[in-house]
PDB file of N, CA and C in Angstrom:
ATOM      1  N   UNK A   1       0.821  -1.169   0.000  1.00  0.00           N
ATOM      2  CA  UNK A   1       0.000   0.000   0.000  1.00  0.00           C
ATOM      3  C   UNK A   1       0.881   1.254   0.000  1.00  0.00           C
ATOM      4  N   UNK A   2       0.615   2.068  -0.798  1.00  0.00           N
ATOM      5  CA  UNK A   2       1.086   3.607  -0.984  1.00  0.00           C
ATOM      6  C   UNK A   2       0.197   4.365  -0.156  1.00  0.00           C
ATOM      7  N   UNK A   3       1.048   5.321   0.716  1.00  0.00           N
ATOM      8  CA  UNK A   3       0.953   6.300   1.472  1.00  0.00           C
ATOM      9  C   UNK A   3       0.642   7.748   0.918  1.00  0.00           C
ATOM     10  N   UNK A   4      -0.366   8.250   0.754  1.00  0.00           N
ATOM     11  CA  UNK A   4      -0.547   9.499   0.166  1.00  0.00           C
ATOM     12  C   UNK A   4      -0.585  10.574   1.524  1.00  0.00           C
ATOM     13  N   UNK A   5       0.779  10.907   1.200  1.00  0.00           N
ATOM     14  CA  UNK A   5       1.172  11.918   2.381  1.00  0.00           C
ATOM     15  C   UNK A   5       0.598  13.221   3.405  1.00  0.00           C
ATOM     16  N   UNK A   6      -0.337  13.689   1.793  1.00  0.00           N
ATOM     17  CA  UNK A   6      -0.695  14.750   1.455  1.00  0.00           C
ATOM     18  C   UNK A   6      -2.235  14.347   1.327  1.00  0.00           C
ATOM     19  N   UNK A   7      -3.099  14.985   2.074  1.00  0.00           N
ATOM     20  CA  UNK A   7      -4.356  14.328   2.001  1.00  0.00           C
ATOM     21  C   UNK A   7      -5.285  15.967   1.764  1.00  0.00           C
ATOM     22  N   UNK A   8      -6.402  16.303   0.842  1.00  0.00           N
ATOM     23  CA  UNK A   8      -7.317  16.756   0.841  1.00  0.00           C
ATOM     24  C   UNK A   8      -8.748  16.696   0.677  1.00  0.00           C
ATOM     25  N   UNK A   9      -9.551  16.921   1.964  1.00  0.00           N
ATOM     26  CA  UNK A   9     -10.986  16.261   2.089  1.00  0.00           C
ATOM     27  C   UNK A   9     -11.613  17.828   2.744  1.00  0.00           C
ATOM     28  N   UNK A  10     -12.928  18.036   1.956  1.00  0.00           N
ATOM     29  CA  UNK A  10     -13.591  19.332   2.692  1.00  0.00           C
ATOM     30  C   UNK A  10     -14.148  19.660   3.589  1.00  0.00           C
ATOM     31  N   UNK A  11     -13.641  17.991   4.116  1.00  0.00           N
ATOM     32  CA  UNK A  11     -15.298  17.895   5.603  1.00  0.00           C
ATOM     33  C   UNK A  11     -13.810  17.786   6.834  1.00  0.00           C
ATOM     34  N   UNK A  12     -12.435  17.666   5.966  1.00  0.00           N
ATOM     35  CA  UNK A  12     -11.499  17.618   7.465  1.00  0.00           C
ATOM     36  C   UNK A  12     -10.424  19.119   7.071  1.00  0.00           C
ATOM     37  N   UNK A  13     -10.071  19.519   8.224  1.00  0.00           N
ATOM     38  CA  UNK A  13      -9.603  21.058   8.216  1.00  0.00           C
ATOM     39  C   UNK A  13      -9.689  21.990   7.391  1.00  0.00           C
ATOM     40  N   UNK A  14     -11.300  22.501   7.170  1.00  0.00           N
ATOM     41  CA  UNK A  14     -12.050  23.131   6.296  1.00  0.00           C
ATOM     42  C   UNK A  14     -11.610  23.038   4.843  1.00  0.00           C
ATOM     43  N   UNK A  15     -11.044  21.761   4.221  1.00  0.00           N
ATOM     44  CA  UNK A  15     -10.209  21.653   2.925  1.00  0.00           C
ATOM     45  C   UNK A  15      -9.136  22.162   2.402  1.00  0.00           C
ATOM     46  N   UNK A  16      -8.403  22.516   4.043  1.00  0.00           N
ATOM     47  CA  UNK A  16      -7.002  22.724   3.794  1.00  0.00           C
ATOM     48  C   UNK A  16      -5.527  21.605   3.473  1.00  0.00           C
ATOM     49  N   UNK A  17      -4.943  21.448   2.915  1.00  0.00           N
ATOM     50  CA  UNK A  17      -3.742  20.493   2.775  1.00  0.00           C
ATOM     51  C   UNK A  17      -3.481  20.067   4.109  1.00  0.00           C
ATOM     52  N   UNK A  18      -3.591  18.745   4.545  1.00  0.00           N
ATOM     53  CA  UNK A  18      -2.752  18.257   5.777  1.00  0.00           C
ATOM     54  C   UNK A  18      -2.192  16.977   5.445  1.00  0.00           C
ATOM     55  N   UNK A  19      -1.522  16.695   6.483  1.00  0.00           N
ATOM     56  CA  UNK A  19      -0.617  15.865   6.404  1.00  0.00           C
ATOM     57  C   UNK A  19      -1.006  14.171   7.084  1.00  0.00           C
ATOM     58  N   UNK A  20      -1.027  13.175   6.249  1.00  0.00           N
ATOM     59  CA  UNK A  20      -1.388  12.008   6.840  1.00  0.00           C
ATOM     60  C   UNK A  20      -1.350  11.618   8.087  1.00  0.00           C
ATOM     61  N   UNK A  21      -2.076  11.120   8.988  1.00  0.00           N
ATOM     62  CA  UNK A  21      -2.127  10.677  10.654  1.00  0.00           C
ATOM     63  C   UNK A  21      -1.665  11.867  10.847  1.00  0.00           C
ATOM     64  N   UNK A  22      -1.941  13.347  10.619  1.00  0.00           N
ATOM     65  CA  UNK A  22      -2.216  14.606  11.700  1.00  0.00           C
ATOM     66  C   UNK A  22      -3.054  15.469  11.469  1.00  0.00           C
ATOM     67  N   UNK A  23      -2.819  16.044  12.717  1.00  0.00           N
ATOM     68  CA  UNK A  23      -4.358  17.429  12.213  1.00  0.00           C
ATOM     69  C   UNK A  23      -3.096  18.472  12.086  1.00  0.00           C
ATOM     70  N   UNK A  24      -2.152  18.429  11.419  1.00  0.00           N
ATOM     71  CA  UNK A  24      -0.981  19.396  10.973  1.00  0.00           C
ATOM     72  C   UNK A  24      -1.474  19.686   9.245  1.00  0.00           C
ATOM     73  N   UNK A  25      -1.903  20.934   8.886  1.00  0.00           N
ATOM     74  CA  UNK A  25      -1.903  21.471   7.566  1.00  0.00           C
ATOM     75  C   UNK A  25      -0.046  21.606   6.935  1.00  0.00           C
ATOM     76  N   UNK A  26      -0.307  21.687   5.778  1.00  0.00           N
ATOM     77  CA  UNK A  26       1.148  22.021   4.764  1.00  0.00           C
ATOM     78  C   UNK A  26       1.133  23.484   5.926  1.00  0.00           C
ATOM     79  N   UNK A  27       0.322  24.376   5.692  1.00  0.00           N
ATOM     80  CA  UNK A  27       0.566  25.583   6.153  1.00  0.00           C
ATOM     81  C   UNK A  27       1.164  25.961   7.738  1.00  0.00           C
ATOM     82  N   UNK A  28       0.423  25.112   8.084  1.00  0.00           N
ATOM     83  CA  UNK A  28       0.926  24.918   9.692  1.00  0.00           C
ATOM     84  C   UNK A  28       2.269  24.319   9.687  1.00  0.00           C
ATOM     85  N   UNK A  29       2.453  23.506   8.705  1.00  0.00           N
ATOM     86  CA  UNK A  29       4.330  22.891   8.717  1.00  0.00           C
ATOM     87  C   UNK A  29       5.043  23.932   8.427  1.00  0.00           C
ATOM     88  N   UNK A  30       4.242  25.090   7.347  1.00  0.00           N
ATOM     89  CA  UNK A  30       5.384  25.922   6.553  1.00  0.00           C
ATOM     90  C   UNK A  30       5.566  27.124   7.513  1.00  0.00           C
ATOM     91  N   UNK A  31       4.953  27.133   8.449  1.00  0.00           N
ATOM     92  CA  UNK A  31       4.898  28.215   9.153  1.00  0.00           C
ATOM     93  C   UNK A  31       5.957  27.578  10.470  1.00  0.00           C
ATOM     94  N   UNK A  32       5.640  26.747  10.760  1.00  0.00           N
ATOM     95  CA  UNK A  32       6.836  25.590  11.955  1.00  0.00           C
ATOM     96  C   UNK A  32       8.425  26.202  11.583  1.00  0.00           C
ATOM     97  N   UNK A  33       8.319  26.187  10.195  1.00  0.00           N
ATOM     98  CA  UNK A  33       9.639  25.867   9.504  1.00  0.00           C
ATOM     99  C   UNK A  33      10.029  27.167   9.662  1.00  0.00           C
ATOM    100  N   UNK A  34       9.415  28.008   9.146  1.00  0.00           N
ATOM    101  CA  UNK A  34       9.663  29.540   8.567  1.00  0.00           C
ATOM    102  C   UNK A  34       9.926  30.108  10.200  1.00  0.00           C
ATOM    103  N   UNK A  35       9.539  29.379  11.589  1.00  0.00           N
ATOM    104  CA  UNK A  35       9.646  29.751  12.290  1.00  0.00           C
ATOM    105  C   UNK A  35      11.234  29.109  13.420  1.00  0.00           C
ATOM    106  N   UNK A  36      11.817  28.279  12.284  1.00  0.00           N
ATOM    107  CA  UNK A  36      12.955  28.065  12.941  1.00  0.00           C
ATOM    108  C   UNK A  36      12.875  26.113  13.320  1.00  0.00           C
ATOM    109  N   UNK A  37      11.507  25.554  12.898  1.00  0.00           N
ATOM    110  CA  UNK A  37      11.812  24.475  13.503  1.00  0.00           C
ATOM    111  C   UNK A  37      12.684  23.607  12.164  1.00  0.00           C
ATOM    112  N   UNK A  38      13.238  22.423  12.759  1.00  0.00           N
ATOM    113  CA  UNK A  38      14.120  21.759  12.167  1.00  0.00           C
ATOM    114  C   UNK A  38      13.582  20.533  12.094  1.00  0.00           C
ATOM    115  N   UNK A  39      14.157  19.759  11.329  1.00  0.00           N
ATOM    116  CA  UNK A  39      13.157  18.168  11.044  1.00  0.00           C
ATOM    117  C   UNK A  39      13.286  17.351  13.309  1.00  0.00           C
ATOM    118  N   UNK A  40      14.348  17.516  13.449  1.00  0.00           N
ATOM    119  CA  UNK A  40      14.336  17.051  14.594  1.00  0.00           C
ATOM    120  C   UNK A  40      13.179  17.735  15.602  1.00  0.00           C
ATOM    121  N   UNK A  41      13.332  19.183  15.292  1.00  0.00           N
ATOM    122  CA  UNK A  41      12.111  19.485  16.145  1.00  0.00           C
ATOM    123  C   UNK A  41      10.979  19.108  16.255  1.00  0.00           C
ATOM    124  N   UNK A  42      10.776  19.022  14.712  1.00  0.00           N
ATOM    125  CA  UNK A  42       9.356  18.840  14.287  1.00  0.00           C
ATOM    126  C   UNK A  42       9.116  17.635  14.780  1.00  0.00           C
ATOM    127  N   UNK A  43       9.638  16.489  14.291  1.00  0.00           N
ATOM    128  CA  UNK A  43       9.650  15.126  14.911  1.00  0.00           C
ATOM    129  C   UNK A  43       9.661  14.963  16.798  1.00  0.00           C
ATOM    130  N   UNK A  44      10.016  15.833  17.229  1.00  0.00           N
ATOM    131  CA  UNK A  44       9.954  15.597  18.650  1.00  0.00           C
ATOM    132  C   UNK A  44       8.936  16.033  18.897  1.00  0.00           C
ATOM    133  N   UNK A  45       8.246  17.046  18.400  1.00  0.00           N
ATOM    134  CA  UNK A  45       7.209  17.868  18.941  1.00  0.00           C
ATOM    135  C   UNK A  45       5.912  17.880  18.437  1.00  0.00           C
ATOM    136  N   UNK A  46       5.685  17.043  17.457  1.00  0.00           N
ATOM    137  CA  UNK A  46       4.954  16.618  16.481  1.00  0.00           C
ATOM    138  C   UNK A  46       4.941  14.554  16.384  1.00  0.00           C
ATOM    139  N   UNK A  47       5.150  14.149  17.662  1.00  0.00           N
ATOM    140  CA  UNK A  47       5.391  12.398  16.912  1.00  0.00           C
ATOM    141  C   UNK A  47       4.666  11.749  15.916  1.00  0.00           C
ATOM    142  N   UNK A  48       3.420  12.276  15.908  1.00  0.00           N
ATOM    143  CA  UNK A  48       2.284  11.511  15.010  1.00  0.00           C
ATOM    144  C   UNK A  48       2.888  11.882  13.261  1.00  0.00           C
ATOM    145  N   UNK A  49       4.066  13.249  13.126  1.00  0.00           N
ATOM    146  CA  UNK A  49       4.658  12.874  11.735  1.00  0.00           C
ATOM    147  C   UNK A  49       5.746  11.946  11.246  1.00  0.00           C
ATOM    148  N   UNK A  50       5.753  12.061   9.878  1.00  0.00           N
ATOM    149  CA  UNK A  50       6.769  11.361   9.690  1.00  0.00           C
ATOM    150  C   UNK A  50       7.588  11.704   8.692  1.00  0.00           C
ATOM    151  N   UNK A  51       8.871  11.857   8.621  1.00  0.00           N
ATOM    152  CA  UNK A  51      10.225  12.430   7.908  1.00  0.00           C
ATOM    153  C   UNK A  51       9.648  12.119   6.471  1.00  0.00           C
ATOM    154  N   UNK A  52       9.139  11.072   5.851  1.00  0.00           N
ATOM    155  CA  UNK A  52       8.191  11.632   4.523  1.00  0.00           C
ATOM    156  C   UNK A  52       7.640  12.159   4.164  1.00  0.00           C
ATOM    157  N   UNK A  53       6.209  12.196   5.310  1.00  0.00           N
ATOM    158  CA  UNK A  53       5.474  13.749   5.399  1.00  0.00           C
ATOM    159  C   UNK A  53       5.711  14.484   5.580  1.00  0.00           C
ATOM    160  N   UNK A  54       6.604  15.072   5.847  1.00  0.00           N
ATOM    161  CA  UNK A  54       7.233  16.591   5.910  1.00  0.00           C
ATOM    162  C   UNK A  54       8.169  16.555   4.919  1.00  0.00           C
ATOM    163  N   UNK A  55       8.198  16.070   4.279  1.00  0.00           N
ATOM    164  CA  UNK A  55       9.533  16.649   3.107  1.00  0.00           C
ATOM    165  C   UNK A  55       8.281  16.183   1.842  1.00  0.00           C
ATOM    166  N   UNK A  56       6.723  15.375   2.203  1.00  0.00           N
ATOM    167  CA  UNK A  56       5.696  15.836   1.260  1.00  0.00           C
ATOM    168  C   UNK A  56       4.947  16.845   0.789  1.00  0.00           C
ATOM    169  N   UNK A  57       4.707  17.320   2.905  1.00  0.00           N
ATOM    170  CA  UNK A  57       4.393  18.838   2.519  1.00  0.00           C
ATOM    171  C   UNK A  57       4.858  19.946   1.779  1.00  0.00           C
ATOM    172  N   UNK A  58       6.936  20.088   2.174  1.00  0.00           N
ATOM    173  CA  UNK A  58       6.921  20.977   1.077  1.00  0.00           C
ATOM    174  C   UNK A  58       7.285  20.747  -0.067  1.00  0.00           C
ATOM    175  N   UNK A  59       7.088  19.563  -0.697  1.00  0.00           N
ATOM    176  CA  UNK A  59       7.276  19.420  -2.393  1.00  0.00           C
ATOM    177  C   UNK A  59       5.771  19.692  -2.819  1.00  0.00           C
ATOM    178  N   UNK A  60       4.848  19.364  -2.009  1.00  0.00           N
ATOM    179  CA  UNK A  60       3.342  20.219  -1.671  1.00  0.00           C
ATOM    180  C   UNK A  60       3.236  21.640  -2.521  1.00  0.00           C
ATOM    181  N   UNK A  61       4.105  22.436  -1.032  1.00  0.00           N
ATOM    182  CA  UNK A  61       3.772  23.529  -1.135  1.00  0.00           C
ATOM    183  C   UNK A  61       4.632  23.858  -2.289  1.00  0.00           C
ATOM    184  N   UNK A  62       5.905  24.021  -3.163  1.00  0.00           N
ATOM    185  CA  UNK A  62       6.443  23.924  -3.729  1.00  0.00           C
ATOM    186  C   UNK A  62       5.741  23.264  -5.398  1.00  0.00           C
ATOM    187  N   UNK A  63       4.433  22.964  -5.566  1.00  0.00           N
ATOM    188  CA  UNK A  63       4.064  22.368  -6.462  1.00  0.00           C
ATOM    189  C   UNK A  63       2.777  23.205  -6.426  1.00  0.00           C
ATOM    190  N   UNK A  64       2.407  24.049  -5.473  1.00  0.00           N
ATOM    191  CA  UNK A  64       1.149  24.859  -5.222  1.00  0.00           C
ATOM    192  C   UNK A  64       1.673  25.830  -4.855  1.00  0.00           C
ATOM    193  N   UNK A  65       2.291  26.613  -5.468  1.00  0.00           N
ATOM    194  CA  UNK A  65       3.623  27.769  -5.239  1.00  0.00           C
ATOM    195  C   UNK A  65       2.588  29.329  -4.877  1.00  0.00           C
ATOM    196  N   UNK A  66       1.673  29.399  -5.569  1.00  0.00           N
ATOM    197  CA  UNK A  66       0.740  30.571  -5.688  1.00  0.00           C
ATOM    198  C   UNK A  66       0.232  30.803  -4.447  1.00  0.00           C
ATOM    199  N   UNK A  67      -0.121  29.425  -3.754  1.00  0.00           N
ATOM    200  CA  UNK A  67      -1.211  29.205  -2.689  1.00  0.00           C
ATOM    201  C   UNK A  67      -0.161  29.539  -1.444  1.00  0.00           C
ATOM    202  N   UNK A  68       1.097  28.877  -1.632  1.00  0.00           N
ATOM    203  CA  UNK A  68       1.896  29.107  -0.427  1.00  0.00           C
ATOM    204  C   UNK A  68       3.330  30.330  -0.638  1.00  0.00           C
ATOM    205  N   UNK A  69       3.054  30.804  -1.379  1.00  0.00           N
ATOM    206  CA  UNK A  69       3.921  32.061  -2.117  1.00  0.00           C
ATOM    207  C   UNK A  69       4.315  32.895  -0.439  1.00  0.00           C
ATOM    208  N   UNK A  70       3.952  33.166   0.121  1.00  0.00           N
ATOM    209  CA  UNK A  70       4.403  33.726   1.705  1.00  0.00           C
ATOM    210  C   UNK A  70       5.397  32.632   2.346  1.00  0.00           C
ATOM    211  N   UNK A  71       5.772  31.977   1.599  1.00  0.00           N
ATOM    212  CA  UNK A  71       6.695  30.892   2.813  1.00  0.00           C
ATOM    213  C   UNK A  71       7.923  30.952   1.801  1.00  0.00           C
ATOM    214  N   UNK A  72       7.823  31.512   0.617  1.00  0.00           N
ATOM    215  CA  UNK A  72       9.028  31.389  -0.657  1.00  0.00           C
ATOM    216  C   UNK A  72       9.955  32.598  -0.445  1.00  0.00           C
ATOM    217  N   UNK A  73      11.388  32.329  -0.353  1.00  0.00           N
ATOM    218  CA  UNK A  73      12.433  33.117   0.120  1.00  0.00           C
ATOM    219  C   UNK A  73      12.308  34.239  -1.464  1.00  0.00           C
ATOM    220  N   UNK A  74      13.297  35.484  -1.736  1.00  0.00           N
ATOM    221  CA  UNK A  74      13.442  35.767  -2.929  1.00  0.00           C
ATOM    222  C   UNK A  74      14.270  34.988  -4.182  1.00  0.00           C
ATOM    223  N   UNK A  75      15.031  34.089  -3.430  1.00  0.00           N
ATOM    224  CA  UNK A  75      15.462  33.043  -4.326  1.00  0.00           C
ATOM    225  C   UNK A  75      14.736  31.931  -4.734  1.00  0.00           C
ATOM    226  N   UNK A  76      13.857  31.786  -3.991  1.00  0.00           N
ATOM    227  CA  UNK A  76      12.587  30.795  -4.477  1.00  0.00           C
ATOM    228  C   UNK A  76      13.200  29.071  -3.601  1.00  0.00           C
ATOM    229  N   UNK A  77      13.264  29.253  -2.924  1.00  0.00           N
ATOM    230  CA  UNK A  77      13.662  28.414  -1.698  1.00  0.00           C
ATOM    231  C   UNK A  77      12.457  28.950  -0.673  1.00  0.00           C
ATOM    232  N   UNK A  78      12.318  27.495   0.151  1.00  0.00           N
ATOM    233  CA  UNK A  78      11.426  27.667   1.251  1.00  0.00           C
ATOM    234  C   UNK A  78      12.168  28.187   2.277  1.00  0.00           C
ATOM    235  N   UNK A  79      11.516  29.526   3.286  1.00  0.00           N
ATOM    236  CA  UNK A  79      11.659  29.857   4.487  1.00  0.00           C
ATOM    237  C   UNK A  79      12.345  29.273   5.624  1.00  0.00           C
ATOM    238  N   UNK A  80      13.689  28.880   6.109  1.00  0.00           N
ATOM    239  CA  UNK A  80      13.665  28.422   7.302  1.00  0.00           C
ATOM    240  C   UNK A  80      14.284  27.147   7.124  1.00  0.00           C
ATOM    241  N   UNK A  81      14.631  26.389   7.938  1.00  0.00           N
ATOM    242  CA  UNK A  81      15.459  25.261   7.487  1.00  0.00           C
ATOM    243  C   UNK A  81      14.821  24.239   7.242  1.00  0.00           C
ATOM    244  N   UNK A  82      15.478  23.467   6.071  1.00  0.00           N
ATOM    245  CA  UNK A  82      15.126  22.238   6.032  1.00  0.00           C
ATOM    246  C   UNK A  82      15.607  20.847   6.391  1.00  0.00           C
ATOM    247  N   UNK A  83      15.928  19.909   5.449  1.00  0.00           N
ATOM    248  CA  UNK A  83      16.461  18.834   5.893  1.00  0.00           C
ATOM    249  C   UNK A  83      17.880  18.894   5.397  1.00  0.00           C
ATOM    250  N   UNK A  84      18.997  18.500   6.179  1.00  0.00           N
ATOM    251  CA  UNK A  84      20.402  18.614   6.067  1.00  0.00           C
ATOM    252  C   UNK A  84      20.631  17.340   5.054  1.00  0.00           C
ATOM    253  N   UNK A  85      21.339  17.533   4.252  1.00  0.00           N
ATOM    254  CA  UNK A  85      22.040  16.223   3.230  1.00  0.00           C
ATOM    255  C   UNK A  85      21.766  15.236   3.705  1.00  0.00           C
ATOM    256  N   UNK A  86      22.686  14.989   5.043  1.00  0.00           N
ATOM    257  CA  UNK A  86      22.382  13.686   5.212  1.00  0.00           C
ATOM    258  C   UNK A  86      20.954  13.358   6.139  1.00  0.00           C
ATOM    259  N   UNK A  87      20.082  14.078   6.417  1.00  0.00           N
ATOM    260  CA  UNK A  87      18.357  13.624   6.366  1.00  0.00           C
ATOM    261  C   UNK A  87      17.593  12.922   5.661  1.00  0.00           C
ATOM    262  N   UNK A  88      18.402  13.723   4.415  1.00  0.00           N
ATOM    263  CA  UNK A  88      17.854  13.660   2.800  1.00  0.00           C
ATOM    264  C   UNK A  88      18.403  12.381   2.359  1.00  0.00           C
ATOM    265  N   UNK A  89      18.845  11.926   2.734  1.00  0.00           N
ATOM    266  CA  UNK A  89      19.627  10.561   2.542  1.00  0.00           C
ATOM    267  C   UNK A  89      18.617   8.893   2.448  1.00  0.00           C
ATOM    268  N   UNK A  90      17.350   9.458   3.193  1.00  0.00           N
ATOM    269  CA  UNK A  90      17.031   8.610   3.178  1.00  0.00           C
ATOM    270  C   UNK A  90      15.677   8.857   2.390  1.00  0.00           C
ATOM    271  N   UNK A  91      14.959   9.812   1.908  1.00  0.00           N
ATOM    272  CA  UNK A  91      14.304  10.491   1.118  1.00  0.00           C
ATOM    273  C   UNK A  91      14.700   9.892  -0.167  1.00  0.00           C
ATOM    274  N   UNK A  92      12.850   9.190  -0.771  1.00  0.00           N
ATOM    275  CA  UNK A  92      13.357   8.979  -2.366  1.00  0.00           C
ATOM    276  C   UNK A  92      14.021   9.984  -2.907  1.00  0.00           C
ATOM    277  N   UNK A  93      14.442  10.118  -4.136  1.00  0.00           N
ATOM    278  CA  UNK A  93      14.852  11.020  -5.254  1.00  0.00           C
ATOM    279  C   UNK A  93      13.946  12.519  -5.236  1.00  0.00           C
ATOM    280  N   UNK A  94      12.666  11.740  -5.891  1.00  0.00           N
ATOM    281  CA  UNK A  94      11.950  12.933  -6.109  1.00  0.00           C
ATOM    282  C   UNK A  94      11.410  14.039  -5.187  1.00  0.00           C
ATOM    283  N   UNK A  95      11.745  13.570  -3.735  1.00  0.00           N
ATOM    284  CA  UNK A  95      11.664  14.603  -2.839  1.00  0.00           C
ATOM    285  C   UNK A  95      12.830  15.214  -2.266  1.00  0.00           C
ATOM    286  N   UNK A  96      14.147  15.273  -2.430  1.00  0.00           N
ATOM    287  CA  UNK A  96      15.541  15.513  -2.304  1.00  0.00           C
ATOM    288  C   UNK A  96      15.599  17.020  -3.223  1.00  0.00           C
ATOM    289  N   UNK A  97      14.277  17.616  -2.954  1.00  0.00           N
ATOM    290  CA  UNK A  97      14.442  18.985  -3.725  1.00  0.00           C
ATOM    291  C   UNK A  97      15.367  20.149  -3.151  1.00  0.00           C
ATOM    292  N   UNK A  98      16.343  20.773  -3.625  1.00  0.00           N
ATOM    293  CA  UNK A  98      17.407  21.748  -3.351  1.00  0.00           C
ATOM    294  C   UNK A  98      16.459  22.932  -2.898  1.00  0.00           C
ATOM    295  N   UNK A  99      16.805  23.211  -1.977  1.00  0.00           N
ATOM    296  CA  UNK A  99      15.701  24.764  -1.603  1.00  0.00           C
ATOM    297  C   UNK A  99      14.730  24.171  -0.782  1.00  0.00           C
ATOM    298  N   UNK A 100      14.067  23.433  -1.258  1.00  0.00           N
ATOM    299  CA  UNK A 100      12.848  22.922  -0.541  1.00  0.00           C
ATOM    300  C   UNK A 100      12.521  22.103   0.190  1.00  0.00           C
ATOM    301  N   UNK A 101      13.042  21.032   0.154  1.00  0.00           N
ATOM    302  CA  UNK A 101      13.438  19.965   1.316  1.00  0.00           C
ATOM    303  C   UNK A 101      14.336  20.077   1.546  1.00  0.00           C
ATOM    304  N   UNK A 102      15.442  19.874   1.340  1.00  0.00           N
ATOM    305  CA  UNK A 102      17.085  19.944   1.626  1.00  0.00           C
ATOM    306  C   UNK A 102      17.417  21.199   1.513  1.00  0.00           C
ATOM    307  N   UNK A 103      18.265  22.083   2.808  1.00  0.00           N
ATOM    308  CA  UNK A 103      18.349  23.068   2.981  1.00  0.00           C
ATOM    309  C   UNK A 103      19.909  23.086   3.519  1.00  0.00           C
ATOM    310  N   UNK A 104      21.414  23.048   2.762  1.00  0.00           N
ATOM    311  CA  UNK A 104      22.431  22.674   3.538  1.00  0.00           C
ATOM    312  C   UNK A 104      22.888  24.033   3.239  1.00  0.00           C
ATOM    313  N   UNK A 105      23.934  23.890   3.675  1.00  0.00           N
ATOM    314  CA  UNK A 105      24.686  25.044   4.323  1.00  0.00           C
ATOM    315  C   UNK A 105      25.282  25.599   3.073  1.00  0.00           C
ATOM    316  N   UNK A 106      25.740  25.056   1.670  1.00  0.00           N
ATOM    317  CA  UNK A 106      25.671  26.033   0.508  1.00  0.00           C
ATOM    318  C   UNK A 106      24.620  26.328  -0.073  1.00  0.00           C
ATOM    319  N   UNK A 107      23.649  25.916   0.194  1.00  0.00           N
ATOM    320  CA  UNK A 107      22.247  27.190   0.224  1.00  0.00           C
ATOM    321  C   UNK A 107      22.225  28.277   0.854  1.00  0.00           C
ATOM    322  N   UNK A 108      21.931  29.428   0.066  1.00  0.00           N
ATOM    323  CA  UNK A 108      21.618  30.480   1.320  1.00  0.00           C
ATOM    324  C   UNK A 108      20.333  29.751   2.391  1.00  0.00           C
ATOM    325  N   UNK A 109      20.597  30.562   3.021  1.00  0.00           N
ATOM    326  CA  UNK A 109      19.384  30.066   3.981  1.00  0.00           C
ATOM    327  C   UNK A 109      18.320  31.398   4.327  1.00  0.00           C
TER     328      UNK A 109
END
């Protein structure tokens, strides 16, 4: 069974983007982030996520760029840190996005 990370239904958090097994929206992650949290944080402080779902949300938000355009740096990188190289390590391919999930230290930040 495939995990659809990213779930939208109109009857659960008024048909906002959230994130599988939480009542955490994309927006509520992008705002976590933009506010300094780090995958470790998030994971401590958040257990019900999981290091897929959060690097779903922002290839998410990153794929719905218009909707979440307040969380996009002027370089077009997400707000705030993301996942360090080796996080990303264990992340398929297609979510190992530069700027957006993976946020290392020759990125601006």
């Amino acid at each position: 069974m495939t995990v659809k990370w990213i779930k939208t239904d109109p009857l659960v958090m008024n048909g906002e983007p959230f994130c599988y097994g939480s009542r955490l929206t994309v927006r509520q992650l992008l705002e976590l982030r933009r506010n300094g949290y780090d995958l470790t944080r998030l994971l401590t402080e958040h257990p019900e996520l999981r290091a897929m779902g959060i690097a779903s949300a922002y290839a998410f938000a990153a794929e719905h760029r218009t909707s979440y355009s307040a969380f996009f740096e002027a370089d077009g990188s997400l707000a705030g840190p993301g996942y360090s190289e080796l996080e990303a390590e264990m992340l398929p391919e297609h979510l190992r996005v530069a700027g957006i999930v993976v946020k290392s230290s020759l990125l601006p930040a």
